[in-house]
C-alpha atoms as a PDB file:
ATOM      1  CA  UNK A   1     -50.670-126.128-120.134  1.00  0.00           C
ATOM      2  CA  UNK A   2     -47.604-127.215-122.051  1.00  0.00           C
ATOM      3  CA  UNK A   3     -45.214-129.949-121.085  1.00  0.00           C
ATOM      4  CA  UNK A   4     -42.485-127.685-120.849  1.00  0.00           C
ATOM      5  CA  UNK A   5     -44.727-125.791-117.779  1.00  0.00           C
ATOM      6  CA  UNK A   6     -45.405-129.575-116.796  1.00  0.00           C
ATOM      7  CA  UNK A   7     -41.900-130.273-117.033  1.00  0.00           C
ATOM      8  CA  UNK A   8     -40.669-126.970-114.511  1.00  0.00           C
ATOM      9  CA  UNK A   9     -43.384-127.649-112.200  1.00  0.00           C
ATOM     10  CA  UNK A  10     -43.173-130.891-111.782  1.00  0.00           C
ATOM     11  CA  UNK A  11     -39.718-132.521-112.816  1.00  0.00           C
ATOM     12  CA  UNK A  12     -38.182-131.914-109.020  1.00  0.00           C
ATOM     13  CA  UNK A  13     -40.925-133.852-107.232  1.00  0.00           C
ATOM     14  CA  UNK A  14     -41.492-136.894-109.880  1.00  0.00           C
ATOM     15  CA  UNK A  15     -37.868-137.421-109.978  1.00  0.00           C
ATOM     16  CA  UNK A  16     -37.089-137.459-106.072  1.00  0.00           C
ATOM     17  CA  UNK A  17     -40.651-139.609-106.008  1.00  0.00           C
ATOM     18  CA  UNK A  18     -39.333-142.139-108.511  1.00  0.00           C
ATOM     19  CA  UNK A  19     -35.301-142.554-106.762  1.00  0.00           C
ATOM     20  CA  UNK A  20     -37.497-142.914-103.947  1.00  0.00           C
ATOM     21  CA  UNK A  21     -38.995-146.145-104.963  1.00  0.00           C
ATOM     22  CA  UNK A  22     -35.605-147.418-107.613  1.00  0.00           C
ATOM     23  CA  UNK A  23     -33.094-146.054-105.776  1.00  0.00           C
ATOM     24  CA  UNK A  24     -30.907-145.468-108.830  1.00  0.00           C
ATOM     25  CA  UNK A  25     -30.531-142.269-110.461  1.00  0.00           C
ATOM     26  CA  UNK A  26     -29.673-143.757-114.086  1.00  0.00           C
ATOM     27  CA  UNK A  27     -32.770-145.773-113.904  1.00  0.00           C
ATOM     28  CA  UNK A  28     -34.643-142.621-111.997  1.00  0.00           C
ATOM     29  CA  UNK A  29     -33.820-140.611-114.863  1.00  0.00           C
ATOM     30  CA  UNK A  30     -35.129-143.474-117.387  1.00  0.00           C
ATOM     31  CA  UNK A  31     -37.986-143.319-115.880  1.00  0.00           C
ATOM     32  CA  UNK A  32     -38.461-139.500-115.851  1.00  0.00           C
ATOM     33  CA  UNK A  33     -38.284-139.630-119.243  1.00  0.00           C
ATOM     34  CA  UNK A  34     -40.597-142.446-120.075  1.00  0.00           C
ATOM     35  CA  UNK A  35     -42.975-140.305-117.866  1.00  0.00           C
ATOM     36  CA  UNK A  36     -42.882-137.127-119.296  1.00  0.00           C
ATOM     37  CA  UNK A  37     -42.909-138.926-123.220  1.00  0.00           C
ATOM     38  CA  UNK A  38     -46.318-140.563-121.905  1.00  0.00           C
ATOM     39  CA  UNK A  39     -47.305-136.933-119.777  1.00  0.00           C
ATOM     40  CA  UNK A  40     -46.376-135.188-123.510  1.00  0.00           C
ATOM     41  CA  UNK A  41     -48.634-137.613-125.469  1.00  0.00           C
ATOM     42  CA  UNK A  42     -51.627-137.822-122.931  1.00  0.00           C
ATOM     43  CA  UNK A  43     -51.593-134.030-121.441  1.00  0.00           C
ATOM     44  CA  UNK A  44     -54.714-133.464-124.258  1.00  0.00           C
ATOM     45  CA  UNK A  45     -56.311-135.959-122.116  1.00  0.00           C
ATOM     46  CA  UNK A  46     -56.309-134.162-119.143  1.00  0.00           C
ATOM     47  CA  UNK A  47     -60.112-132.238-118.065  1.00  0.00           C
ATOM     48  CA  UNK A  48     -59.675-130.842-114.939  1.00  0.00           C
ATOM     49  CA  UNK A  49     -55.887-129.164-114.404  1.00  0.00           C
ATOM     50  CA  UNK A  50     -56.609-129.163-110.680  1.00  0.00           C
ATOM     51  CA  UNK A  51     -55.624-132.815-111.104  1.00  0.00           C
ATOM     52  CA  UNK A  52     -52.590-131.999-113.204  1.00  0.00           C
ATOM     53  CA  UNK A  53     -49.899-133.061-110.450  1.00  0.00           C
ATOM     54  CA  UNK A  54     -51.932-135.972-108.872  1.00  0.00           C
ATOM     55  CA  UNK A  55     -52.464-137.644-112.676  1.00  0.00           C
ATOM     56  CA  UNK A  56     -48.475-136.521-113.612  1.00  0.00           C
ATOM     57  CA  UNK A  57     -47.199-138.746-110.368  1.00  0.00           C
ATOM     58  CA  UNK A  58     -49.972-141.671-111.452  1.00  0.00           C
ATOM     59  CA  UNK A  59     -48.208-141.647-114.722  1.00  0.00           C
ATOM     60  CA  UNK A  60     -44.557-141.695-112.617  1.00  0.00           C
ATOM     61  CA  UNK A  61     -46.012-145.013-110.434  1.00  0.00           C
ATOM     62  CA  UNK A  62     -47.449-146.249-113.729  1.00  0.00           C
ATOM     63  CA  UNK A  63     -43.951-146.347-115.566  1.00  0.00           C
ATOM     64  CA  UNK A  64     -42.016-147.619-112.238  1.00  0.00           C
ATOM     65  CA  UNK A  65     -44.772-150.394-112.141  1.00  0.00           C
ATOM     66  CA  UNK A  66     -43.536-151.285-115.714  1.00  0.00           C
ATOM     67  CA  UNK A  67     -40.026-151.001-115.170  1.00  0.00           C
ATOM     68  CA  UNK A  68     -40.698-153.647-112.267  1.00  0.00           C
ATOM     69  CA  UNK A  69     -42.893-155.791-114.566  1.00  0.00           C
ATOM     70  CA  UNK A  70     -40.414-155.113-117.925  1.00  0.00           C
ATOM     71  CA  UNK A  71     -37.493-156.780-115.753  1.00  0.00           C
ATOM     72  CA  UNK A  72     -39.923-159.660-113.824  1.00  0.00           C
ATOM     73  CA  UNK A  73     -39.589-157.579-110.252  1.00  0.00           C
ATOM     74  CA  UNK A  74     -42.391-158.388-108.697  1.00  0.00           C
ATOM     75  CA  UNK A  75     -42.930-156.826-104.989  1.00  0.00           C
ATOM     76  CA  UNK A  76     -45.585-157.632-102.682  1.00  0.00           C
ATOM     77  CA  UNK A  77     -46.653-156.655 -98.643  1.00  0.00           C
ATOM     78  CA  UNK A  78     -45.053-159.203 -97.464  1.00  0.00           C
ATOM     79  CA  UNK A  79     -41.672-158.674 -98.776  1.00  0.00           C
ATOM     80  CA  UNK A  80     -42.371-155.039 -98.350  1.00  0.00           C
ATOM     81  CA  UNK A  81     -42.921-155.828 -94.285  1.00  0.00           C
ATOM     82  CA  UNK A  82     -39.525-158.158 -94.516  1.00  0.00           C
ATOM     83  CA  UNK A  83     -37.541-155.404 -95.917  1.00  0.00           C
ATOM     84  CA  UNK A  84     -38.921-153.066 -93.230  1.00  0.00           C
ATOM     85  CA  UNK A  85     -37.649-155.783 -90.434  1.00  0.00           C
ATOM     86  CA  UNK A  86     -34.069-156.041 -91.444  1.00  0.00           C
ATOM     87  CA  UNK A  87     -33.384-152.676 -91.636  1.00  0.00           C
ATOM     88  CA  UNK A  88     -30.646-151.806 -89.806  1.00  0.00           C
ATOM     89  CA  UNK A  89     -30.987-149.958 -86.107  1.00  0.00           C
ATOM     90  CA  UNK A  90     -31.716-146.511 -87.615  1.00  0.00           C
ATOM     91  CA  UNK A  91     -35.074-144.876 -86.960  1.00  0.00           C
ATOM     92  CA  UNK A  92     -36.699-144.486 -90.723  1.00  0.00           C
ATOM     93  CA  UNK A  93     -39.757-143.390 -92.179  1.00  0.00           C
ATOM     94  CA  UNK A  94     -40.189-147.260 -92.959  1.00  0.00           C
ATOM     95  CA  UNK A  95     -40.295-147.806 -89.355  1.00  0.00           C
ATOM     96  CA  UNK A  96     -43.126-145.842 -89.444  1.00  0.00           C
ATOM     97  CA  UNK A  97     -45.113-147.039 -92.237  1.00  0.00           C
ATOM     98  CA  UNK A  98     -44.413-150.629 -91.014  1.00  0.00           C
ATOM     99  CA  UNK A  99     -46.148-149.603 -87.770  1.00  0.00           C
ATOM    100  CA  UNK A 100     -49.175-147.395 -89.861  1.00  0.00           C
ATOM    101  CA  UNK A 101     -49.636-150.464 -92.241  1.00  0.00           C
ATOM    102  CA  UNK A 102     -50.045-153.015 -89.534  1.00  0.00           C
ATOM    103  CA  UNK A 103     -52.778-150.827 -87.760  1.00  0.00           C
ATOM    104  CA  UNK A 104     -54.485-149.706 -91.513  1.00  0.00           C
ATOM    105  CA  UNK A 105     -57.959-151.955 -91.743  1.00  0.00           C
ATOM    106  CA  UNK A 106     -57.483-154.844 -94.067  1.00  0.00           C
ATOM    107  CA  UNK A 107     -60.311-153.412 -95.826  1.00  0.00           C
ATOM    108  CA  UNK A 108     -58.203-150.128 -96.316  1.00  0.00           C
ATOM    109  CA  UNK A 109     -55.162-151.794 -97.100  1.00  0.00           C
ATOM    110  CA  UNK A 110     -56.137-153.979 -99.626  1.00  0.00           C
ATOM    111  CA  UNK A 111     -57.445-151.846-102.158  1.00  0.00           C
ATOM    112  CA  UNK A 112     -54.356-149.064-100.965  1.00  0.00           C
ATOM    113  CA  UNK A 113     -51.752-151.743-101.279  1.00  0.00           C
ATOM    114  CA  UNK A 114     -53.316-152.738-105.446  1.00  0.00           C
ATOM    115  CA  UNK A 115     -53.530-149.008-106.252  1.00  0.00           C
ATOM    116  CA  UNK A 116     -50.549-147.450-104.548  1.00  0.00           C
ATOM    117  CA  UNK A 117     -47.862-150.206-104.860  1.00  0.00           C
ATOM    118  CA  UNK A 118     -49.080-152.857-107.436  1.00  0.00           C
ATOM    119  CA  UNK A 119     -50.233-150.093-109.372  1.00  0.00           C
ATOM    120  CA  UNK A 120     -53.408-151.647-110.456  1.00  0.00           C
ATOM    121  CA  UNK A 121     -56.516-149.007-111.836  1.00  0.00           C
ATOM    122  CA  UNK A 122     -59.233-148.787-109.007  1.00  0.00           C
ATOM    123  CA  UNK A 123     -61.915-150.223-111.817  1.00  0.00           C
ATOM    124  CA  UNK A 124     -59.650-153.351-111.906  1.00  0.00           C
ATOM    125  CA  UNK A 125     -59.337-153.467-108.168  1.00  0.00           C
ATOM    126  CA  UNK A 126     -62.943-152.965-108.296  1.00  0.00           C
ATOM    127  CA  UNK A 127     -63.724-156.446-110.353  1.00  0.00           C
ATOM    128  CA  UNK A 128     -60.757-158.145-108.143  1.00  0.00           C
ATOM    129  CA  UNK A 129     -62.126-157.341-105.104  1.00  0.00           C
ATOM    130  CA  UNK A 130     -65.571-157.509-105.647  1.00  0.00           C
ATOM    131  CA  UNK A 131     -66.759-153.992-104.935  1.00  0.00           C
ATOM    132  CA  UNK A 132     -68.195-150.739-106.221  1.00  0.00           C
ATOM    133  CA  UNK A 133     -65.905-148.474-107.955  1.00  0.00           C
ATOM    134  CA  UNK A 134     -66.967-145.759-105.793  1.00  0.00           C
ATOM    135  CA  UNK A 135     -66.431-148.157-102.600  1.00  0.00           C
ATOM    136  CA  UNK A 136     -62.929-148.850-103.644  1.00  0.00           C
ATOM    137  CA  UNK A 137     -62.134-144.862-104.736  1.00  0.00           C
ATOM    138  CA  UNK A 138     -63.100-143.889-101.461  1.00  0.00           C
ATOM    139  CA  UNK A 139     -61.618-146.927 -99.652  1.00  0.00           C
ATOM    140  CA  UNK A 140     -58.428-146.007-101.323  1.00  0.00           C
ATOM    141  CA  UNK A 141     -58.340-142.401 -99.961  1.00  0.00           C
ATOM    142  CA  UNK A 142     -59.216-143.446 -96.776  1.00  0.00           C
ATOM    143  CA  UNK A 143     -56.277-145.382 -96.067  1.00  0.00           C
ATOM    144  CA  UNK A 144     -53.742-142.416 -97.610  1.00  0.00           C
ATOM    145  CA  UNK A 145     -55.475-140.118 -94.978  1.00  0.00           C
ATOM    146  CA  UNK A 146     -55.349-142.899 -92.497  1.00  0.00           C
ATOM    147  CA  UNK A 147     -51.279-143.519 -93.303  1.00  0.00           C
ATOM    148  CA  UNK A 148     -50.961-139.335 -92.982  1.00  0.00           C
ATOM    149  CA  UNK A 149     -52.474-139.378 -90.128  1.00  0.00           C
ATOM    150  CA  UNK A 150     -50.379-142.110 -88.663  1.00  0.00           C
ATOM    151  CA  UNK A 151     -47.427-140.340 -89.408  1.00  0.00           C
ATOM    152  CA  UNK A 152     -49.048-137.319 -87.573  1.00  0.00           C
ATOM    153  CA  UNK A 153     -49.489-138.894 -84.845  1.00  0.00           C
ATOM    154  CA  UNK A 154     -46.290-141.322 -84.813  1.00  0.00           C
ATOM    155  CA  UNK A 155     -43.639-138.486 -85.085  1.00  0.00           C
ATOM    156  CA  UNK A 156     -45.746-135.496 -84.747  1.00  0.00           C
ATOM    157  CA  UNK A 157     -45.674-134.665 -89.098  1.00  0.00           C
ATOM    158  CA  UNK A 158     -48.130-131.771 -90.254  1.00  0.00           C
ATOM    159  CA  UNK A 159     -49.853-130.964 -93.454  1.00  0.00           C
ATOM    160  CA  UNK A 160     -48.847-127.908 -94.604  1.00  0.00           C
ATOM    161  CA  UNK A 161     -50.939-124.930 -96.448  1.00  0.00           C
ATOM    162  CA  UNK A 162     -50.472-127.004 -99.892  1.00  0.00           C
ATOM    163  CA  UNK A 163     -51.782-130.049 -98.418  1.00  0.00           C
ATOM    164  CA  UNK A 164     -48.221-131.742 -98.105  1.00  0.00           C
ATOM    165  CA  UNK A 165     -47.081-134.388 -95.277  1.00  0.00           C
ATOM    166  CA  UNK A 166     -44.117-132.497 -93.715  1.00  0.00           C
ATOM    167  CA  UNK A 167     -42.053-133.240 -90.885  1.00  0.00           C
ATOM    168  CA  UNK A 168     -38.448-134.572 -89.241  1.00  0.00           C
ATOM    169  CA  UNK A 169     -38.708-138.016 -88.009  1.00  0.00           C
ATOM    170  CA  UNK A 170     -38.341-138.321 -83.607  1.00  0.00           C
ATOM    171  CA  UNK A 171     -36.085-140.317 -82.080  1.00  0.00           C
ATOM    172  CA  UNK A 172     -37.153-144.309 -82.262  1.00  0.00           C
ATOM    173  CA  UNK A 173     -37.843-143.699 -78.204  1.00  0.00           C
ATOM    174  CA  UNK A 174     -39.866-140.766 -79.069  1.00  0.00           C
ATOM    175  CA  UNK A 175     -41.822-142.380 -81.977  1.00  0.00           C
ATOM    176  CA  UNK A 176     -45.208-143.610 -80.495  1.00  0.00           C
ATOM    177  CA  UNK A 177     -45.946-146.115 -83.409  1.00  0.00           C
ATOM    178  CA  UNK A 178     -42.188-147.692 -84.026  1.00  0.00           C
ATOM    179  CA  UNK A 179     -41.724-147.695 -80.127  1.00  0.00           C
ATOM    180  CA  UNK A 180     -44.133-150.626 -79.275  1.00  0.00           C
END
């Protein structure tokens, strides 16, 4: 696989995935290509192309994670759970997570919250927290399942035939997590 295939297969979803969490296409597109430089020099790397797309948007949170650090932006739950509260009226997808995270097992969250915002390699959250690599690996996808599954439940969301979280959000009445 080149990174021009790399580039046409992915480019779509790593760029919506990165405005997602800067909010700023300028600094989006910074990002993109800081990504795909690192994708171009490590592709060699890769051993098992089934994990092309998961390892391409690891590489995306990677470079977000050091635009945050580069410019001393430094995010944690709690601020995350503040942001969440002041939200204005509108039913989001943040409602929802809010509602998932609070119900996710501290022992899920913890090593979900290092990986998947922090951005910290499971063998580091491994030595942080104290546990097996293969504890925290499987820790880790626990709580993604457990967060899809919230959102399956919360507002009715399926997986689709690629494996992807799809759905419209309900109403906020509707919505059995963000309701309560």
């Amino acid at each position: 696989m080149t990174t021009n295939q790399v580039w046409n297969n992915y480019s779509t979803d790593l760029k919506q995935f990165i405005i997602s969490k800067v909010k700023d296409t300028t600094i989006a597109d910074d990002i993109l290509q800081d990504t795909f430089i690192k994708i171009h020099t490590k592709l060699h790397t890769l051993k098992d192309l089934k994990k092309l797309k998961s390892w391409t948007f690891s590489i995306a949170r990677n470079s977000i994670m050091d635009y945050y650090n580069s410019r001393n932006l430094v995010f944690d739950l709690p601020e995350l759970e503040t942001d969440f509260e002041i939200e204005n009226q509108n039913h989001t997808e943040k409602d929802c997570l809010q509602g998932i995270l609070k119900t996710l097992p501290k022992k899920y969250r913890d090593p979900l919250f290092l990986s998947d915002i922090k951005g910290v390699k499971q063998t580091e959250i491994s030595k942080i927290l104290n546990l097996p690599l293969p504890t925290v690996k499987s820790q880790v996808q626990r709580a993604r399942k457990l967060i899809a599954q919230g959102f399956m439940d919360c507002c009715g969301y399926i997986i689709n035939d690629k494996g992807v979280l799809q759905g419209e959000l309900k109403d906020k009445k509707d919505c059995k997590i963000c309701n309560h």
